[in-house]
Protein backbone atom coordinates (compact mmCIF):
# COMPACT_ATOMS: atom_id res chain seq x y z
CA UNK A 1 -15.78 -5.46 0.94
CA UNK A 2 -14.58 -3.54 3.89
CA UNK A 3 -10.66 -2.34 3.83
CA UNK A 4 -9.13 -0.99 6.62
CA UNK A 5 -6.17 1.43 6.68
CA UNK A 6 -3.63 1.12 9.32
CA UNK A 7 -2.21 4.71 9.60
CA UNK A 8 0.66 4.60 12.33
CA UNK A 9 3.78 5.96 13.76
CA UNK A 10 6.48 3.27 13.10
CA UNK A 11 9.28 3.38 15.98
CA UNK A 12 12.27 3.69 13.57
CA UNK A 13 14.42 0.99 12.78
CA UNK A 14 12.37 -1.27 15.61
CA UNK A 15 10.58 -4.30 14.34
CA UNK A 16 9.82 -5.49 18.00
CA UNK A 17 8.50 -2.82 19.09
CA UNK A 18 6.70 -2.03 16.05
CA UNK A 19 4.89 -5.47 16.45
CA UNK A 20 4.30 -4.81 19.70
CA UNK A 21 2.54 -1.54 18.79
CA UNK A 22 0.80 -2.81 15.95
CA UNK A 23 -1.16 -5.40 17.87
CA UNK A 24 -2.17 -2.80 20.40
CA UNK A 25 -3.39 -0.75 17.39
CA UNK A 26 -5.53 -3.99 16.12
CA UNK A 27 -6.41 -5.48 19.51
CA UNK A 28 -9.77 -3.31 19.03
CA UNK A 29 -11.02 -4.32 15.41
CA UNK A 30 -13.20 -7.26 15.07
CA UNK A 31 -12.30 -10.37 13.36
CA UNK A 32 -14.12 -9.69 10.09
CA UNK A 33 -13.02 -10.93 6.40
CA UNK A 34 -11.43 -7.63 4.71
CA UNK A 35 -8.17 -6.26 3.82
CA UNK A 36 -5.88 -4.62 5.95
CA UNK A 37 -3.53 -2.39 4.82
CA UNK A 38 -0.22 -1.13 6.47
CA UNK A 39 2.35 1.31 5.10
CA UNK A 40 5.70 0.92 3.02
CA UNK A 41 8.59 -0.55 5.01
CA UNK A 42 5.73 -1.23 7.73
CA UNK A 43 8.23 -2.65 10.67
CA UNK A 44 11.32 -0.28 9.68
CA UNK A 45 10.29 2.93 8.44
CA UNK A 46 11.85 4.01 5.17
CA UNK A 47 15.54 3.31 6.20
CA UNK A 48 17.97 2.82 4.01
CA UNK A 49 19.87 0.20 5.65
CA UNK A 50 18.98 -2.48 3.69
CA UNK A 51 21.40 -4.92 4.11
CA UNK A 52 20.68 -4.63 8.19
CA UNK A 53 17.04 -4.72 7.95
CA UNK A 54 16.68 -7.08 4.82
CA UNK A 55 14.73 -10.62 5.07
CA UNK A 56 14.09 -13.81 2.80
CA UNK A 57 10.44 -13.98 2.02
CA UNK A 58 9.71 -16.23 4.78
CA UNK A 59 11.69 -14.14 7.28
CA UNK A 60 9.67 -12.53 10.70
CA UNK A 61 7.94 -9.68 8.86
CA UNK A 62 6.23 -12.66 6.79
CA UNK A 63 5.54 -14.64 9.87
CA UNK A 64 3.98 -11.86 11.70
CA UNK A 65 1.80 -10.80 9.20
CA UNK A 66 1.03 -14.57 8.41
CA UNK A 67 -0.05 -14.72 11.78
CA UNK A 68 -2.35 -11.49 11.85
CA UNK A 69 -3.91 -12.54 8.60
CA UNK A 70 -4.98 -15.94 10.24
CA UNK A 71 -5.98 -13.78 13.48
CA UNK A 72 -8.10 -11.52 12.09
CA UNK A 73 -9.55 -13.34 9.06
CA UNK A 74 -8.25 -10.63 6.80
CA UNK A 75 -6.27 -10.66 3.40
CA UNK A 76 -2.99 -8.64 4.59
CA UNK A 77 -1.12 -6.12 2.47
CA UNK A 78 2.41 -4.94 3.68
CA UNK A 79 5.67 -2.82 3.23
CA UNK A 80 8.79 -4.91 4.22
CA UNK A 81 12.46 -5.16 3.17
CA UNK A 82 13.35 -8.22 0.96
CA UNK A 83 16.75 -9.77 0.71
CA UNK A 84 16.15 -12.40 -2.79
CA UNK A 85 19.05 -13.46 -4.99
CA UNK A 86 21.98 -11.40 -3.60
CA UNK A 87 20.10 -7.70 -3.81
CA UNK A 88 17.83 -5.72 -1.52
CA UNK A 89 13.92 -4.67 -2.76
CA UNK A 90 11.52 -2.03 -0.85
CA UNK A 91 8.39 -5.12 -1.29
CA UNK A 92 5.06 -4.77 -0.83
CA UNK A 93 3.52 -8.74 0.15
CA UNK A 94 -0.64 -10.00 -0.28
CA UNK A 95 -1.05 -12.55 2.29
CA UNK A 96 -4.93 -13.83 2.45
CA UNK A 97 -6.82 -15.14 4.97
CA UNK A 98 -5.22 -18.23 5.88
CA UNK A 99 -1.88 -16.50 6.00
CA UNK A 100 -0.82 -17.79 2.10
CA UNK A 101 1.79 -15.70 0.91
CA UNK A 102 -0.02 -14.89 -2.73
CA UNK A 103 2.10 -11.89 -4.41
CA UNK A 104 5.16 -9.96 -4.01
CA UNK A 105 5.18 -6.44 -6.01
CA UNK A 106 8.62 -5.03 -5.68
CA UNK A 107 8.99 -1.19 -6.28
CA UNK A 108 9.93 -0.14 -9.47
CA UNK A 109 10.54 3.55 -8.94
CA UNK A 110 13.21 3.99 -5.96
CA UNK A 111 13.61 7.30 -4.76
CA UNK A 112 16.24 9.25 -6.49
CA UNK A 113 16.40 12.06 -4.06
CA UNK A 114 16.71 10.39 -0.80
CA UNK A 115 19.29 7.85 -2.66
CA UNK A 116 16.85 5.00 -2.30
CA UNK A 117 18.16 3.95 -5.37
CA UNK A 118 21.64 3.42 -4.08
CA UNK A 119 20.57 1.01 -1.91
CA UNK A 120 17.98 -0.90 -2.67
CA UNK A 121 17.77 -2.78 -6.61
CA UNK A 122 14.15 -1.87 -8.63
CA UNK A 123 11.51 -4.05 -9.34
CA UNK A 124 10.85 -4.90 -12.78
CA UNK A 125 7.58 -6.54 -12.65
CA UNK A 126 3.66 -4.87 -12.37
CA UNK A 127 1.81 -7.10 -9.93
CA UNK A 128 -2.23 -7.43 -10.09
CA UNK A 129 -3.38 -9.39 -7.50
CA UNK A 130 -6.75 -10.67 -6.16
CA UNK A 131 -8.91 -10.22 -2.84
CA UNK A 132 -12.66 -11.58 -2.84
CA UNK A 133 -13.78 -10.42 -6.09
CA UNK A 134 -11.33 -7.79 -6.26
CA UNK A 135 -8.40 -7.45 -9.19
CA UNK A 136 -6.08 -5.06 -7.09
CA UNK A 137 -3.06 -2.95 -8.72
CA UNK A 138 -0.31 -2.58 -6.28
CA UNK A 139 2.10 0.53 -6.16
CA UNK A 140 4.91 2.18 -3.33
CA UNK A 141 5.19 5.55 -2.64
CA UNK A 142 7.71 7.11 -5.44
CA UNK A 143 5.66 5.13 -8.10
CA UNK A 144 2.64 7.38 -7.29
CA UNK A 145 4.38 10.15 -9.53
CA UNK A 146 4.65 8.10 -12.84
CA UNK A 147 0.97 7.77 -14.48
CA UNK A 148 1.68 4.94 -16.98
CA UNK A 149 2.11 2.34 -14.19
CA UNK A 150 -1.44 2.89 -13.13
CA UNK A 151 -2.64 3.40 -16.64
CA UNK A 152 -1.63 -0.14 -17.06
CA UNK A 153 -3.71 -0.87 -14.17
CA UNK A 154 -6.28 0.82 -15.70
CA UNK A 155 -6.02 -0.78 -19.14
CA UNK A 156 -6.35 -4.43 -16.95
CA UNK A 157 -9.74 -3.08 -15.48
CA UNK A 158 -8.65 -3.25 -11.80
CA UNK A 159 -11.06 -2.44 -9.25
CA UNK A 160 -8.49 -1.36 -6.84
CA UNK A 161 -5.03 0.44 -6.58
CA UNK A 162 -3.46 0.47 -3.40
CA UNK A 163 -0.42 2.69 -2.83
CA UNK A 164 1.86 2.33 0.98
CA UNK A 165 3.69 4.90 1.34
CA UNK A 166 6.41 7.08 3.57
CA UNK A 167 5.44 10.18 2.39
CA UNK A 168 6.72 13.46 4.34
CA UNK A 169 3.81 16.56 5.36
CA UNK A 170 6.59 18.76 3.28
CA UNK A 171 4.83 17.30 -0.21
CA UNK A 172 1.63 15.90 1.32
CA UNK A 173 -0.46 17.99 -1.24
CA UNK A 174 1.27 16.18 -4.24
CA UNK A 175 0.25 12.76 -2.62
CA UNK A 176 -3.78 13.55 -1.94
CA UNK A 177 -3.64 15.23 -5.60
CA UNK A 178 -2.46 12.68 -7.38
CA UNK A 179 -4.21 9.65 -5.42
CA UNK A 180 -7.51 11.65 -6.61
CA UNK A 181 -6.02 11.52 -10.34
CA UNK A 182 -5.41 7.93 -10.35
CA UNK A 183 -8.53 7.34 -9.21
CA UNK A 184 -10.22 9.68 -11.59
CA UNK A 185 -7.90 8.05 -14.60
CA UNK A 186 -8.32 4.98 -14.43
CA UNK A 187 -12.09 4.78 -12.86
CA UNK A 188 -11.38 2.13 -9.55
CA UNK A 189 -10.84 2.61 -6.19
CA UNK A 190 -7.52 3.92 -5.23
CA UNK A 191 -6.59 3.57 -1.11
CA UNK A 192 -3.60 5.09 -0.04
CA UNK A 193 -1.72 4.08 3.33
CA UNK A 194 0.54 6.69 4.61
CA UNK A 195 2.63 6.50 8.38
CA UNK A 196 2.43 10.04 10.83
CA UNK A 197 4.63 10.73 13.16
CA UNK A 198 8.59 11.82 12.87
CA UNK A 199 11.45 9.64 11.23
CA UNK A 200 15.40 10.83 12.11
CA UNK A 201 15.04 13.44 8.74
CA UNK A 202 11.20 13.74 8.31
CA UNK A 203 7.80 14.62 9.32
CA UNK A 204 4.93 12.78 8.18
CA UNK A 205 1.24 13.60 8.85
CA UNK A 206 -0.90 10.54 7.41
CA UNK A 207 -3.70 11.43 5.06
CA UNK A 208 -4.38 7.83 4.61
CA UNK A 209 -7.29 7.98 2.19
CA UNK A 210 -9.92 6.15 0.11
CA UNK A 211 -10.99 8.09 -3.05
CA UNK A 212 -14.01 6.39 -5.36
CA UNK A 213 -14.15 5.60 -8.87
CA UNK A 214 -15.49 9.08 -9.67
CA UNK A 215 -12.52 10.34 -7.50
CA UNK A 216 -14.70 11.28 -4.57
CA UNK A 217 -12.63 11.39 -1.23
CA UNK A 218 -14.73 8.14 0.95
CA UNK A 219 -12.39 8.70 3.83
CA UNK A 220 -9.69 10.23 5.21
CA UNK A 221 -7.19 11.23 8.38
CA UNK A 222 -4.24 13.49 9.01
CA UNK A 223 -1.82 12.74 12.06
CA UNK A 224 -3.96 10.34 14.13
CA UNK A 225 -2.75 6.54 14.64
CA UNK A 226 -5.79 4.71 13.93
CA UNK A 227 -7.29 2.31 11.69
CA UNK A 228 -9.70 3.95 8.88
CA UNK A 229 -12.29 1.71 7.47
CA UNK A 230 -14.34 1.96 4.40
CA UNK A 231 -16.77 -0.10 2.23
CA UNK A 232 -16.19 -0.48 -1.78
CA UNK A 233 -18.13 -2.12 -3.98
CA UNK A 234 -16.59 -3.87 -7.06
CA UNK A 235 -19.96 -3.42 -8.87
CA UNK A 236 -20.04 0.40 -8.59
CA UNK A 237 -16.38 0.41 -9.96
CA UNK A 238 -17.89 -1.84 -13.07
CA UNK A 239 -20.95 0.54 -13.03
CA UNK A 240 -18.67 3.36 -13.38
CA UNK A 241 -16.70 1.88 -16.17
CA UNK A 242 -19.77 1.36 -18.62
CA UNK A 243 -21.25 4.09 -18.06
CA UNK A 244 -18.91 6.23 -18.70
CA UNK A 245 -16.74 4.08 -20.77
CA UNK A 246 -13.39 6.39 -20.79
CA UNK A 247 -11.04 3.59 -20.36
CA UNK A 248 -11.59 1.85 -23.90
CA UNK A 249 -10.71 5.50 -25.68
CA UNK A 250 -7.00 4.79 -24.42
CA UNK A 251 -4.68 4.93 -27.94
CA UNK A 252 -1.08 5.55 -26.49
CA UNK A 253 -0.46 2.80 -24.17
């Protein structure tokens, strides 16, 4: 299955204009089944003004990518801002091909230290979904920094963890580190989807990347706005697995 990463420089607090750009960014692909990936708060940037920016599941972040999911016959996976039963949630959506809203994994590590906790409520739920013959593990940002989420991932023998993300150039070399551990750990595919560009506090250079079950870097790209494309297999992540059968050693969790 192909999966393409949509590394770009979200226009802060602007969800026309980040629509606008985003189907200039995608005018150029092909319309191919895969999965397209886009990172966290994808039409906002990592704001924290959630009550301003906040939407009911079928609000116009879900319509648009509802629309680009039908447009470019691709399963969708994207950061927006929910508003759901009186509290705000940094959300991560799977729409599929037909533009079928199929899973909502809400974050369930806000960030402390930029008071994202303040502002938005936690999820409470892990969320596997599926793409194709895919079992996917989804993840935001923060989460990235606490193992035993993706050890549970790993324990449900998914074939891919994806991980959106806001995450500043300042600590860059924490998030390429520990995308290659999660890969490594827990013996899937891990992509990573970061933005570039400059927010009103921070600097962010991309490294968007796809490591391998073996934790091999596939691809990779620091500060351009582009769309990064790469080919996994779920057999070589299954191949991986019994060969070297790590995963059923696991006693603690």
């Amino acid at each position: 299955m192909e999966i393409g990463l949509v590394q770009y420089n979200p226009i802060w607090e602007d969800k026309g204009k980040n629509k606008e750009k985003l189907n200039s960014i995608l005018s150029g692909i092909p319309g191919k089944e895969r999965i397209l990936i886009f990172p966290e708060m994808t039409l906002t940037g990592f704001t924290m003004k959630a009550s301003l920016y906040a939407e009911p599941m079928n609000g116009e972040s879900f319509e648009y990518f509802s629309e680009i999911a039908g447009k470019y016959n691709s399963d969708i996976l994207a950061g927006l801002i929910e508003a759901k039963d009186g509290k705000f949630f940094n959300s991560l959506i799977h729409i599929d091909s037909r533009g079928k809203l199929i899973s909502v994994y809400r974050k369930i590590h806000p960030f402390s230290y930029s008071t994202e906790d303040k502002h938005y409520s936690r999820g409470t739920e892990t969320v596997i979904t599926r793409a194709g013959d895919f079992k996917i593990g989804l993840s935001i940002c923060y989460d990235l920094r606490f193992p035993e989420l993706y050890r549970y991932y790993g324990k449900e023998r998914v074939e891919l963890i994806v991980v959106i993300a806001n995450w500043p150039i300042t600590r860059i070399e924490h998030w390429r580190t520990l995308l290659k551990a999660r890969a490594i750990e827990n013996q899937c595919y891990v992509a990573g989807v970061n933005r570039v560009g400059k927010d009103p506090k921070l600097i962010y250079n991309g490294y968007s990347s796809v490591y391998d079950p073996m934790g091999n870097e596939i691809i990779t790209n620091a500060d351009d706005e582009k769309i990064l494309t790469a080919e996994i297999s779920s057999y070589n992540v299954k191949e991986v697995q019994n060969n070297l059968p790590f995963l059923n050693d696991i006693y603690l969790i």
